[in-house]
PDB file of N, CA and C in Angstrom:
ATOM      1  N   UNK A   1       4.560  -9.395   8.578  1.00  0.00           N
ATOM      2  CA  UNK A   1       3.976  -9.151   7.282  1.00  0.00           C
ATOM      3  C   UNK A   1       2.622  -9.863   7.237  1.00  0.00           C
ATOM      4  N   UNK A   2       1.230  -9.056   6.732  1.00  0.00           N
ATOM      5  CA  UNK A   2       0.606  -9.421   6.584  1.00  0.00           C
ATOM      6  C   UNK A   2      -0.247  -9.513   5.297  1.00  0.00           C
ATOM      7  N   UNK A   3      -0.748 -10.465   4.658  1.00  0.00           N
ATOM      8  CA  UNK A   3      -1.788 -10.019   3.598  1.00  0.00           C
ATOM      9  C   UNK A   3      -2.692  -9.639   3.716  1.00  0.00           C
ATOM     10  N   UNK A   4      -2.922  -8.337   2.827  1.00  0.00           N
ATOM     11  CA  UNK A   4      -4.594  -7.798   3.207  1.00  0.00           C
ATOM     12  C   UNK A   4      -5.642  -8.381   2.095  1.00  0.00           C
ATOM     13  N   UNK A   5      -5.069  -8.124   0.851  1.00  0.00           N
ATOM     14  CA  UNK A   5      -5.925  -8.790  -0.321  1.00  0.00           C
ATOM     15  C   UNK A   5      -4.653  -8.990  -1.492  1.00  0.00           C
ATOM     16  N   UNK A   6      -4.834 -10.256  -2.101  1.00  0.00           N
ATOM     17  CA  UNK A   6      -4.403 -10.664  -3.316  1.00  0.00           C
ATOM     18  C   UNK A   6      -4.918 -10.912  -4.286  1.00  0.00           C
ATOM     19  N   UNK A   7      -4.937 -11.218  -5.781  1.00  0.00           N
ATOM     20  CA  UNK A   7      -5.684 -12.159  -6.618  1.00  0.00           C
ATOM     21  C   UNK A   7      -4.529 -11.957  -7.905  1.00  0.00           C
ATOM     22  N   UNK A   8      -4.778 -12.095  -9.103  1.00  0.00           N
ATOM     23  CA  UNK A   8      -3.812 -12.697 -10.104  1.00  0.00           C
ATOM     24  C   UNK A   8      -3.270 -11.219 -10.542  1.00  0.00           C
ATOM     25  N   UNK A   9      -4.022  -9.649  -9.911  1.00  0.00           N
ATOM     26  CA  UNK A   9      -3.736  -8.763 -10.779  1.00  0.00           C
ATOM     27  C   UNK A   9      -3.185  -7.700  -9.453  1.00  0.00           C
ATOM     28  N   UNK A  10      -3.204  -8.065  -8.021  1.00  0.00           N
ATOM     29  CA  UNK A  10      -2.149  -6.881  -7.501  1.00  0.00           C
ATOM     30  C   UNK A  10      -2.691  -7.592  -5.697  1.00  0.00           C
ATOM     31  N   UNK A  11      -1.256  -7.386  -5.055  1.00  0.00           N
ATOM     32  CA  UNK A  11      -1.623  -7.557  -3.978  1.00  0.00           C
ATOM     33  C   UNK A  11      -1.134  -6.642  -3.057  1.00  0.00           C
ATOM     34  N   UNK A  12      -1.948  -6.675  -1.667  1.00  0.00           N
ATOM     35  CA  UNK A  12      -1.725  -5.306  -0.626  1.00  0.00           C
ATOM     36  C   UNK A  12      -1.286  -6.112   0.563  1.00  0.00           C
ATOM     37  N   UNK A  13      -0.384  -5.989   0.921  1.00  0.00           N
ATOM     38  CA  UNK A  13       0.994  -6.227   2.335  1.00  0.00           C
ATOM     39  C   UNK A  13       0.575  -5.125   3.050  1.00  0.00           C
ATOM     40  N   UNK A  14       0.778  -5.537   4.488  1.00  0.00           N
ATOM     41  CA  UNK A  14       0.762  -4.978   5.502  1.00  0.00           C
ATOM     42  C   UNK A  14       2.165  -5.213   6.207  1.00  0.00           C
ATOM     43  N   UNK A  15       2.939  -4.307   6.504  1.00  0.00           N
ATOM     44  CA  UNK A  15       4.245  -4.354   7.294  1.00  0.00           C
ATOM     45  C   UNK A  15       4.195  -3.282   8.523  1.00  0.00           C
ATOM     46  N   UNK A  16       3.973  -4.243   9.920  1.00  0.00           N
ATOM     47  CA  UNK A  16       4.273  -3.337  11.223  1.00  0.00           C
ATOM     48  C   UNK A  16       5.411  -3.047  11.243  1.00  0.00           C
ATOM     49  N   UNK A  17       5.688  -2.178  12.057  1.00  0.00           N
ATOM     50  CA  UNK A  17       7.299  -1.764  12.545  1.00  0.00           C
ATOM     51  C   UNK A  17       7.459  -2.420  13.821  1.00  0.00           C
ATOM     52  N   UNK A  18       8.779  -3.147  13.712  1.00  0.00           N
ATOM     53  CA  UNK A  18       8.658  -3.733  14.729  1.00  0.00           C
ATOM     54  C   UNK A  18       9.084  -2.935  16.214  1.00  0.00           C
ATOM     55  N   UNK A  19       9.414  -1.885  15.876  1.00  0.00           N
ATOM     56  CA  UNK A  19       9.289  -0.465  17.494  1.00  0.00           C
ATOM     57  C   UNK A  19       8.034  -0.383  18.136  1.00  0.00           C
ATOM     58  N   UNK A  20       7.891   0.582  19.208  1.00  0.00           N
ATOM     59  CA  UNK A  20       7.219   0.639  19.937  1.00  0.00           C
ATOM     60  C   UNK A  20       6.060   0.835  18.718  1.00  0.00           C
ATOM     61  N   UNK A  21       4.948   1.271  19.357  1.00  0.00           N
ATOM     62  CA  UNK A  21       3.280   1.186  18.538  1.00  0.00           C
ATOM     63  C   UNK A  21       3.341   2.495  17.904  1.00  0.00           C
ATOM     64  N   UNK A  22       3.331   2.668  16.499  1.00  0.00           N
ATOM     65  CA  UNK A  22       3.284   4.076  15.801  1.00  0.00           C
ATOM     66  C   UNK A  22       1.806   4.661  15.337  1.00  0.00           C
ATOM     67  N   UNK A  23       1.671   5.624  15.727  1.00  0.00           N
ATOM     68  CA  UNK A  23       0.484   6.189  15.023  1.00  0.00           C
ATOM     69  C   UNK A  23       0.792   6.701  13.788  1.00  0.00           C
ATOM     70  N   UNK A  24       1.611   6.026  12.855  1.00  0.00           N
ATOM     71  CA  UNK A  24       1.503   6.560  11.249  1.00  0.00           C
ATOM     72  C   UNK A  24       1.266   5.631  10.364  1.00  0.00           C
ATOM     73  N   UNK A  25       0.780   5.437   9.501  1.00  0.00           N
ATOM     74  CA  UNK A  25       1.130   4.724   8.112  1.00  0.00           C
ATOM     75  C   UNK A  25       1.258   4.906   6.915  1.00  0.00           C
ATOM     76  N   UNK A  26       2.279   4.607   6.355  1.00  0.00           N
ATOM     77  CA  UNK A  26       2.316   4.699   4.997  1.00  0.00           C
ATOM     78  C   UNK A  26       2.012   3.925   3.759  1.00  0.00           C
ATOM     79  N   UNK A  27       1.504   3.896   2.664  1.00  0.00           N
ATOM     80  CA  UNK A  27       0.519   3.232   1.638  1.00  0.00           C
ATOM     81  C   UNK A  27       1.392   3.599   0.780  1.00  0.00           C
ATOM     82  N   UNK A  28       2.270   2.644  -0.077  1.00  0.00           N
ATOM     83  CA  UNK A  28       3.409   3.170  -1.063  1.00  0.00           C
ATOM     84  C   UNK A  28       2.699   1.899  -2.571  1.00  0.00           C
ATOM     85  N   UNK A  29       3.038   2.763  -3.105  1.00  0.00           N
ATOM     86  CA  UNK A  29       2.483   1.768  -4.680  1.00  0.00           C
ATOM     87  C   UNK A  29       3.869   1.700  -5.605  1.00  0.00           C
ATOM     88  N   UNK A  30       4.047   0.711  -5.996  1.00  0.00           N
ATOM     89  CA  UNK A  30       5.089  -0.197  -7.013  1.00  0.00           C
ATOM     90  C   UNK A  30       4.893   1.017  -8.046  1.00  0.00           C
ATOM     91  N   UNK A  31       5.590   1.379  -9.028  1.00  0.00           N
ATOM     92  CA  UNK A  31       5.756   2.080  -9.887  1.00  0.00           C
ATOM     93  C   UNK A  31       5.982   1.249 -11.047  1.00  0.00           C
ATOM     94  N   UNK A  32       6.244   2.165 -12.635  1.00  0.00           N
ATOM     95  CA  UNK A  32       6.557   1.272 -13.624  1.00  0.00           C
ATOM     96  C   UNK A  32       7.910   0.998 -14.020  1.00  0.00           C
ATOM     97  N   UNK A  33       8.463  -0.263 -13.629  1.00  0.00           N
ATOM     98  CA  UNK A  33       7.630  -1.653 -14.422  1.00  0.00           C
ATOM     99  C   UNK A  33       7.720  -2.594 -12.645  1.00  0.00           C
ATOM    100  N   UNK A  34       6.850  -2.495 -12.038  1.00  0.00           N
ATOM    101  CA  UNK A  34       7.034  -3.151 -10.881  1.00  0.00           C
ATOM    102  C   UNK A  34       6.149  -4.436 -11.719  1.00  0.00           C
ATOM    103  N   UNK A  35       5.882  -5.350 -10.319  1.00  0.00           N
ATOM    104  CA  UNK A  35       5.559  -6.754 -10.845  1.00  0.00           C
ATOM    105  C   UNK A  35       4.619  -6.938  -9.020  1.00  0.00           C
ATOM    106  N   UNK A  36       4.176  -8.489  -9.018  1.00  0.00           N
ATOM    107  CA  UNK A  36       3.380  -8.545  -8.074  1.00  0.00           C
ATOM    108  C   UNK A  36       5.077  -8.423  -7.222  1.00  0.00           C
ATOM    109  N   UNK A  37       4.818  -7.714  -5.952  1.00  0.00           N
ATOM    110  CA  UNK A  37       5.443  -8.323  -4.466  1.00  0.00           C
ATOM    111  C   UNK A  37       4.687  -7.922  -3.302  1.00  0.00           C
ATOM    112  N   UNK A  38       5.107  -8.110  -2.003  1.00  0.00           N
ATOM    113  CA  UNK A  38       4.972  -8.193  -0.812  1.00  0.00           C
ATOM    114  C   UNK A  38       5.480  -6.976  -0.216  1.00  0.00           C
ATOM    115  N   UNK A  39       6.493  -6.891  -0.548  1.00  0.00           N
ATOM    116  CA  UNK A  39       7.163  -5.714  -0.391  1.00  0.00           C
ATOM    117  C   UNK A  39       8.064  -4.301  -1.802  1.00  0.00           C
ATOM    118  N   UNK A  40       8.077  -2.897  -1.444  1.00  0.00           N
ATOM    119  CA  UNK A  40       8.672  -2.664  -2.861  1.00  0.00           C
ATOM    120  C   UNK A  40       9.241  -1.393  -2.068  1.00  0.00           C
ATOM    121  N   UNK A  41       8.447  -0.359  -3.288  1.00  0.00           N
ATOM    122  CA  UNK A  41       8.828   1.017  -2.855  1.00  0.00           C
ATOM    123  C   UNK A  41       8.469   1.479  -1.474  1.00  0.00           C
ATOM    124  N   UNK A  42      10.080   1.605  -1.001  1.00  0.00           N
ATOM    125  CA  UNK A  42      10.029   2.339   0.468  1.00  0.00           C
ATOM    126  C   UNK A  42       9.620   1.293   1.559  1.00  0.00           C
ATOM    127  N   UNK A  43       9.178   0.370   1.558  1.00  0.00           N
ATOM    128  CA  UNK A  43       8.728  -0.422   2.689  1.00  0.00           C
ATOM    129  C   UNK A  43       9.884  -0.573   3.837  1.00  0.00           C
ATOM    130  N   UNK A  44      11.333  -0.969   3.369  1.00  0.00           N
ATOM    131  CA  UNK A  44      12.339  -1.516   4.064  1.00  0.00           C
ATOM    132  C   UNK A  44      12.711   0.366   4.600  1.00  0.00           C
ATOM    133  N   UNK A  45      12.253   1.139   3.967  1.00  0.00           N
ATOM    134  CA  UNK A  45      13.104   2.428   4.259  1.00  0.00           C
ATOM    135  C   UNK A  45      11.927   3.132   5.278  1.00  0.00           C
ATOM    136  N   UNK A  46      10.560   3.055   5.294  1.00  0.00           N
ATOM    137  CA  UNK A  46       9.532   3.745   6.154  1.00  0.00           C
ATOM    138  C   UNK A  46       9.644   2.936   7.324  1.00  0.00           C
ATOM    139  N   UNK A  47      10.103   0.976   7.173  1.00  0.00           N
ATOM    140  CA  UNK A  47      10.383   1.099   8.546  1.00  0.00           C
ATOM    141  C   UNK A  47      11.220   1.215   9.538  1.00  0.00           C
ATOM    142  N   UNK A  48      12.252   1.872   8.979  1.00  0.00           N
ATOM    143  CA  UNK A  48      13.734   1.572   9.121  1.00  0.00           C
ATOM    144  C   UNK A  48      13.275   3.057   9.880  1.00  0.00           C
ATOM    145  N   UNK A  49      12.247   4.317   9.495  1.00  0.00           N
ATOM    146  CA  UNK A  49      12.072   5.707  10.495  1.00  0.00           C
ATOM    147  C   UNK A  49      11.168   4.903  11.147  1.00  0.00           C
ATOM    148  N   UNK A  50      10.335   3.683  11.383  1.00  0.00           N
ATOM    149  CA  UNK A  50       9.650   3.849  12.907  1.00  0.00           C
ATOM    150  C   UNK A  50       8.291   3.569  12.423  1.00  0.00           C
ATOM    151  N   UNK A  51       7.728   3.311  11.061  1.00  0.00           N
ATOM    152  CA  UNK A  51       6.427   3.976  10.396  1.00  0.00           C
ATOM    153  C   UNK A  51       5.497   2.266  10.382  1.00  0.00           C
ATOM    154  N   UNK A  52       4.865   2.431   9.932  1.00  0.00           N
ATOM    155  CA  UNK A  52       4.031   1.118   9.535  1.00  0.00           C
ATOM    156  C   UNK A  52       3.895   1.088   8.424  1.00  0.00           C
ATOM    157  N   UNK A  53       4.095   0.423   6.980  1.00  0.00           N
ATOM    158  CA  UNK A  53       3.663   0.325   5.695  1.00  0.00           C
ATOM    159  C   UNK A  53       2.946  -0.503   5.226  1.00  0.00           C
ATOM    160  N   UNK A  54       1.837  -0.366   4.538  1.00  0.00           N
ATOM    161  CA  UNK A  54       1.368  -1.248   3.474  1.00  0.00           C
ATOM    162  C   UNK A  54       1.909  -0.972   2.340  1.00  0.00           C
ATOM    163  N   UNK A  55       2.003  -1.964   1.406  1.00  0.00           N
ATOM    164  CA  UNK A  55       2.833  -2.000  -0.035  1.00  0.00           C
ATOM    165  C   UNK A  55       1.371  -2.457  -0.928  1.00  0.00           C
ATOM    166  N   UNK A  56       1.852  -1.879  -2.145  1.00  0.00           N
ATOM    167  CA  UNK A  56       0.321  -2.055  -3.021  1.00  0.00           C
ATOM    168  C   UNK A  56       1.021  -2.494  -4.267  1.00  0.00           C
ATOM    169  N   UNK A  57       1.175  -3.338  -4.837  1.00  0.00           N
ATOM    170  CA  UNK A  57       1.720  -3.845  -6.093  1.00  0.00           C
ATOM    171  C   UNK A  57       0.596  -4.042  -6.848  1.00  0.00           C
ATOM    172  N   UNK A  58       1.099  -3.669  -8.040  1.00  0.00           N
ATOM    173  CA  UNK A  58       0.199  -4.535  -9.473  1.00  0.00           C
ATOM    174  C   UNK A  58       0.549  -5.341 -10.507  1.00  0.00           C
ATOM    175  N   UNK A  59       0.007  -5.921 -11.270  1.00  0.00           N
ATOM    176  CA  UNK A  59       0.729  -7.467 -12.400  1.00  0.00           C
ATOM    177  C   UNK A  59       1.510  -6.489 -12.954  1.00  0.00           C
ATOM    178  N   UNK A  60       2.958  -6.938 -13.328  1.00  0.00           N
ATOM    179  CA  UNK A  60       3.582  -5.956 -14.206  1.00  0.00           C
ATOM    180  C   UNK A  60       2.437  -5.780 -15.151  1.00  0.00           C
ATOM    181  N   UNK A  61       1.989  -4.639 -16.066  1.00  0.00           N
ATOM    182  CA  UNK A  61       2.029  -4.237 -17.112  1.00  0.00           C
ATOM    183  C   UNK A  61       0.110  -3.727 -16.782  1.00  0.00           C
ATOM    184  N   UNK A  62      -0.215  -4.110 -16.211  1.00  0.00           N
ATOM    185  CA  UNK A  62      -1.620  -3.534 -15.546  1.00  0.00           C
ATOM    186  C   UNK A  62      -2.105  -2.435 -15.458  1.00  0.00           C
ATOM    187  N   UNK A  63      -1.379  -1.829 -15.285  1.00  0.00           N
ATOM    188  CA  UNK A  63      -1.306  -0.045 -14.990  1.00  0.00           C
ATOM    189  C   UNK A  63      -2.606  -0.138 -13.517  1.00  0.00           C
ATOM    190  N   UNK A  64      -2.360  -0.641 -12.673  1.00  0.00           N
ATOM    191  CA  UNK A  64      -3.381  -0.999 -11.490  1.00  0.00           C
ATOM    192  C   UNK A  64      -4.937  -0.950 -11.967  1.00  0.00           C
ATOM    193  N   UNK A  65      -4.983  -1.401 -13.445  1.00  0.00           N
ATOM    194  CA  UNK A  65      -6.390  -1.711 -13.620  1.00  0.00           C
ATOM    195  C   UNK A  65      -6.855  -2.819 -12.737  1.00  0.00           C
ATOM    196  N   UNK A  66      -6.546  -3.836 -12.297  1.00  0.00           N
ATOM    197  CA  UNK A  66      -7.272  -4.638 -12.115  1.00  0.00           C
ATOM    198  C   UNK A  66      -7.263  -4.843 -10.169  1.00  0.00           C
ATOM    199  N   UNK A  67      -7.432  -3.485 -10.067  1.00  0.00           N
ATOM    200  CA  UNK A  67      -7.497  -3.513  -8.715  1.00  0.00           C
ATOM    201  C   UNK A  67      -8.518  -2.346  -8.626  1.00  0.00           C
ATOM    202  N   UNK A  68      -9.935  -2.716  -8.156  1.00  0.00           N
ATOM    203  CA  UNK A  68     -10.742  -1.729  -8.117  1.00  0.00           C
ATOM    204  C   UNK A  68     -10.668  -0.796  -6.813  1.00  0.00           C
ATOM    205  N   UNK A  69     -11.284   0.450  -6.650  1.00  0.00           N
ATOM    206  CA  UNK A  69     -11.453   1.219  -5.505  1.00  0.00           C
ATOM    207  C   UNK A  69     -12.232   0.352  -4.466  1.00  0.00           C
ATOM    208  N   UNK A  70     -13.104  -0.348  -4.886  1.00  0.00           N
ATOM    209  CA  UNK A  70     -13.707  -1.135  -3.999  1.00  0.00           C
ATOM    210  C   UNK A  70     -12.905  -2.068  -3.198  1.00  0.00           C
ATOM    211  N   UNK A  71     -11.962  -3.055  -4.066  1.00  0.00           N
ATOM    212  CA  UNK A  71     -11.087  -4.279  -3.415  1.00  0.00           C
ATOM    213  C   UNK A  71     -10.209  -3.415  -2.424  1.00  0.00           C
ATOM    214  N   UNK A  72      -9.471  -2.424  -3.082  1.00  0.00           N
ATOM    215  CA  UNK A  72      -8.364  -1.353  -1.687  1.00  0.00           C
ATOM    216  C   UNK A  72      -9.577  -0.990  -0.709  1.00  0.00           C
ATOM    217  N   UNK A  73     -10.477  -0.384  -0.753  1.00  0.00           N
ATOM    218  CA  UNK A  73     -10.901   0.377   0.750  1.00  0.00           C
ATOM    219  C   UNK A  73     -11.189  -1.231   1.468  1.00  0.00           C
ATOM    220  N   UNK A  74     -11.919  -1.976   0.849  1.00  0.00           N
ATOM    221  CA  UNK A  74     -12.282  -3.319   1.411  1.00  0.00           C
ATOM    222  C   UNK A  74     -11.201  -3.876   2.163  1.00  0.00           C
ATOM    223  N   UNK A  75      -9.797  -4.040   1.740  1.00  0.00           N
ATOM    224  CA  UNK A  75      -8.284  -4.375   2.341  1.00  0.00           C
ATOM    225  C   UNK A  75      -7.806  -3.691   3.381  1.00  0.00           C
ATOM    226  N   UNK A  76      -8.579  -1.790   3.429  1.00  0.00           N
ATOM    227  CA  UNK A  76      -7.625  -1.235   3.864  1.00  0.00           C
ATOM    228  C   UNK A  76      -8.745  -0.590   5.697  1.00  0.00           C
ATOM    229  N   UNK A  77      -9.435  -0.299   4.988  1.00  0.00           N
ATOM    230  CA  UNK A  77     -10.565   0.232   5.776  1.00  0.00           C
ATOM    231  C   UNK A  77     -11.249  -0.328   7.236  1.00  0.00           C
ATOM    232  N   UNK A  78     -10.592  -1.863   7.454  1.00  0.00           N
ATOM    233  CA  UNK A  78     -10.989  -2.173   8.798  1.00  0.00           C
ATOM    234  C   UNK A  78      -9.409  -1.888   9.478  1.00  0.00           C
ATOM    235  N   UNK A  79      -8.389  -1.647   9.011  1.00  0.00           N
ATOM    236  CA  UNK A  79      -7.485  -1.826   9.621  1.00  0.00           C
ATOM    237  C   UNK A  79      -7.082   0.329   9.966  1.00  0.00           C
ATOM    238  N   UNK A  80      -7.865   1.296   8.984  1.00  0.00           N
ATOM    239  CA  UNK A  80      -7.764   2.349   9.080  1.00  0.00           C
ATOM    240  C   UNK A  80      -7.348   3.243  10.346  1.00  0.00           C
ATOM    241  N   UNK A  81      -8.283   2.550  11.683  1.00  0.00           N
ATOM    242  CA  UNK A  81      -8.506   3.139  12.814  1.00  0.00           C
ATOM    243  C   UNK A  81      -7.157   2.977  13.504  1.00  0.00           C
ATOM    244  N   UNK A  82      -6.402   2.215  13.200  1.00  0.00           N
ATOM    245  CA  UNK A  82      -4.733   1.977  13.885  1.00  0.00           C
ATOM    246  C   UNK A  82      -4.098   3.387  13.912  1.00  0.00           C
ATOM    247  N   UNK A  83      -4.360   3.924  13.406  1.00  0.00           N
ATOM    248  CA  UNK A  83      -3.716   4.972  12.753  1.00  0.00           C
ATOM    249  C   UNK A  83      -4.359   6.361  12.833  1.00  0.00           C
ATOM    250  N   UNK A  84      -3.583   7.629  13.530  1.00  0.00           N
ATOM    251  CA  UNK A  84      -3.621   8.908  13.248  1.00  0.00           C
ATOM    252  C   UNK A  84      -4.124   9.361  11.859  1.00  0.00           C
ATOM    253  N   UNK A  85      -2.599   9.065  11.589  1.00  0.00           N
ATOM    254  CA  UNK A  85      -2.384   9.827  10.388  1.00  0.00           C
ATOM    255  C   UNK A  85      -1.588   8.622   9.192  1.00  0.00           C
ATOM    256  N   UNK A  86      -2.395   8.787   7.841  1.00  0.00           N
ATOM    257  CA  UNK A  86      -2.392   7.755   6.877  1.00  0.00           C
ATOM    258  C   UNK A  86      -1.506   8.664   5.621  1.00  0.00           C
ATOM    259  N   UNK A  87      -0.843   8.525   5.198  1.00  0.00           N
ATOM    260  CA  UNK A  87       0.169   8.812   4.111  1.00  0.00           C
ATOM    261  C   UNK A  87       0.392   7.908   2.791  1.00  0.00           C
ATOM    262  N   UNK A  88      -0.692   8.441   1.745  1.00  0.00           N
ATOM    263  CA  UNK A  88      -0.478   7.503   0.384  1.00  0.00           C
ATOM    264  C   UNK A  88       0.592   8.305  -0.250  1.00  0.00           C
ATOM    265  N   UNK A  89       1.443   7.199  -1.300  1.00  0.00           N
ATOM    266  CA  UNK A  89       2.788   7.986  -1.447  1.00  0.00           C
ATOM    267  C   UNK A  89       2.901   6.718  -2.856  1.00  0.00           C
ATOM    268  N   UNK A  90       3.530   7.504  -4.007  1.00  0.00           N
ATOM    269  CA  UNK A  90       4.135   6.727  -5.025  1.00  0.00           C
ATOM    270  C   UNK A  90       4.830   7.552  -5.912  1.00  0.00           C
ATOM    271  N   UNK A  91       5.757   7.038  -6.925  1.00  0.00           N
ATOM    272  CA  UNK A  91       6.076   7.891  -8.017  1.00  0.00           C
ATOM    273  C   UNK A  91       5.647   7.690  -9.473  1.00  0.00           C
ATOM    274  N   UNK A  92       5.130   8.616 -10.357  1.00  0.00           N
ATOM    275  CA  UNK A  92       4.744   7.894 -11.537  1.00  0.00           C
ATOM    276  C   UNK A  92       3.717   6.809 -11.687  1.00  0.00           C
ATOM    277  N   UNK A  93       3.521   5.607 -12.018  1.00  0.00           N
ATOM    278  CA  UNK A  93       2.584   4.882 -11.907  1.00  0.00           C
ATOM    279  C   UNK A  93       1.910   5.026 -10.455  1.00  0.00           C
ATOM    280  N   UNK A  94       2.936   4.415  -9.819  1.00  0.00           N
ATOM    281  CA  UNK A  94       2.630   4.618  -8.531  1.00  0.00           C
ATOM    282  C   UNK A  94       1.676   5.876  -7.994  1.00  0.00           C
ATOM    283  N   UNK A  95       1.988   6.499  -8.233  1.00  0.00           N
ATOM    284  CA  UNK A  95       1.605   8.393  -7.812  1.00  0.00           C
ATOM    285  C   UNK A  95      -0.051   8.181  -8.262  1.00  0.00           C
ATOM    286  N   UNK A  96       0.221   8.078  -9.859  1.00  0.00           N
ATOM    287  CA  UNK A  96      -1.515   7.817 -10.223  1.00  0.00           C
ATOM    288  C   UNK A  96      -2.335   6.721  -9.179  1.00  0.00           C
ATOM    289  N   UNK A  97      -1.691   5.752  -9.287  1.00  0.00           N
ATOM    290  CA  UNK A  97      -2.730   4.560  -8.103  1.00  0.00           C
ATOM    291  C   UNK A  97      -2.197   5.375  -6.843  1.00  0.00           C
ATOM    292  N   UNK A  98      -1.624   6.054  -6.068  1.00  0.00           N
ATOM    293  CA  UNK A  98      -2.019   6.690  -4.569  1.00  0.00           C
ATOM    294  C   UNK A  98      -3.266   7.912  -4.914  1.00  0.00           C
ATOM    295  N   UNK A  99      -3.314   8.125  -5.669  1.00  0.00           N
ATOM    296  CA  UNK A  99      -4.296   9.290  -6.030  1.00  0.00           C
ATOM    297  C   UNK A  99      -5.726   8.463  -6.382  1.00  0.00           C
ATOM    298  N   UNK A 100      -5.510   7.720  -7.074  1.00  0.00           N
ATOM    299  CA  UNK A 100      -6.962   7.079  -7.670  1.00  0.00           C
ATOM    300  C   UNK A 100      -7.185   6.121  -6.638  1.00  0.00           C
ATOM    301  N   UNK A 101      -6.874   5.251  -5.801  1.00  0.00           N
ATOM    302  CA  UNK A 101      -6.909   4.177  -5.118  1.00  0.00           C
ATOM    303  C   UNK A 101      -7.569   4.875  -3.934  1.00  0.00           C
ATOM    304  N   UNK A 102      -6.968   5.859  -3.170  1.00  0.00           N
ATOM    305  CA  UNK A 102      -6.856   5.906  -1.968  1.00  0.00           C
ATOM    306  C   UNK A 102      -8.013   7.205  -1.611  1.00  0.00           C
ATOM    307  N   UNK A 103      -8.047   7.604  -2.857  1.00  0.00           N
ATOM    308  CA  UNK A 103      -9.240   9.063  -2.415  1.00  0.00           C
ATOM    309  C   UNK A 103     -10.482   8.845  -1.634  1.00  0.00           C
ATOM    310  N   UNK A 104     -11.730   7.710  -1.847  1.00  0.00           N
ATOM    311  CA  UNK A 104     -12.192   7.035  -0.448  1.00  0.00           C
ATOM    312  C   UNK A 104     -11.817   7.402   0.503  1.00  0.00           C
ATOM    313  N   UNK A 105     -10.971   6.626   0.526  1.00  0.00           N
ATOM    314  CA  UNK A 105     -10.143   5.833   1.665  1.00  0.00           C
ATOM    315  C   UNK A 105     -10.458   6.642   3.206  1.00  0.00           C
ATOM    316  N   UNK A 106     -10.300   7.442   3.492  1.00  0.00           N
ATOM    317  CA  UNK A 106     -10.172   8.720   4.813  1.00  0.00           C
ATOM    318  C   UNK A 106     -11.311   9.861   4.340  1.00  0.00           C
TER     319      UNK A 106
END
């Protein structure tokens, strides 16, 4: 587990798989009413198929305001090239921050 960026309003985890070297990753966002973690939606289950995840949490009640497009590509964007193929994924809250967060991104 790694940290990519934190501060008081959402932080971004990095989780390898510990299998052979995967060319996938997945970018999963906390939904509502998540809270800060390390790990959340899907992390224990994307690596359990083989995958690599980053986890994207926000302060409970934030609605991922306080995580700009700038701070994610900045977190996410040197580590991009690991990877084929990148998969943002959430439900509901979540869903909105994989859509708004990640459009940059690739």
């Amino acid at each position: 587990m790694q940290s990519l960026a934190r501060d008081e309003n959402f932080e971004i985890t990095l989780h390898r798989c510990r299998s052979p070297k995967t060319n996938k990753l997945a970018i999963t966002f906390g939904g509502q009413p998540s809270d800060l973690s390390s790990r959340g939606f899907g992390t224990d289950f994307l690596l359990s198929l083989g995958l690599d995840a980053i986890y994207v949490a926000q302060r409970f009640g934030t609605q991922y305001q306080g995580c700009s497009i700038n701070q994610f590509r900045d977190a996410i964007l040197p580590l991009a090239g690991d990877w084929d193929d990148v998969i943002c994924y959430g439900s509901s809250l979540g869903g909105y921050a994989a859509l708004y967060l990640s459009h940059p991104v690739r």
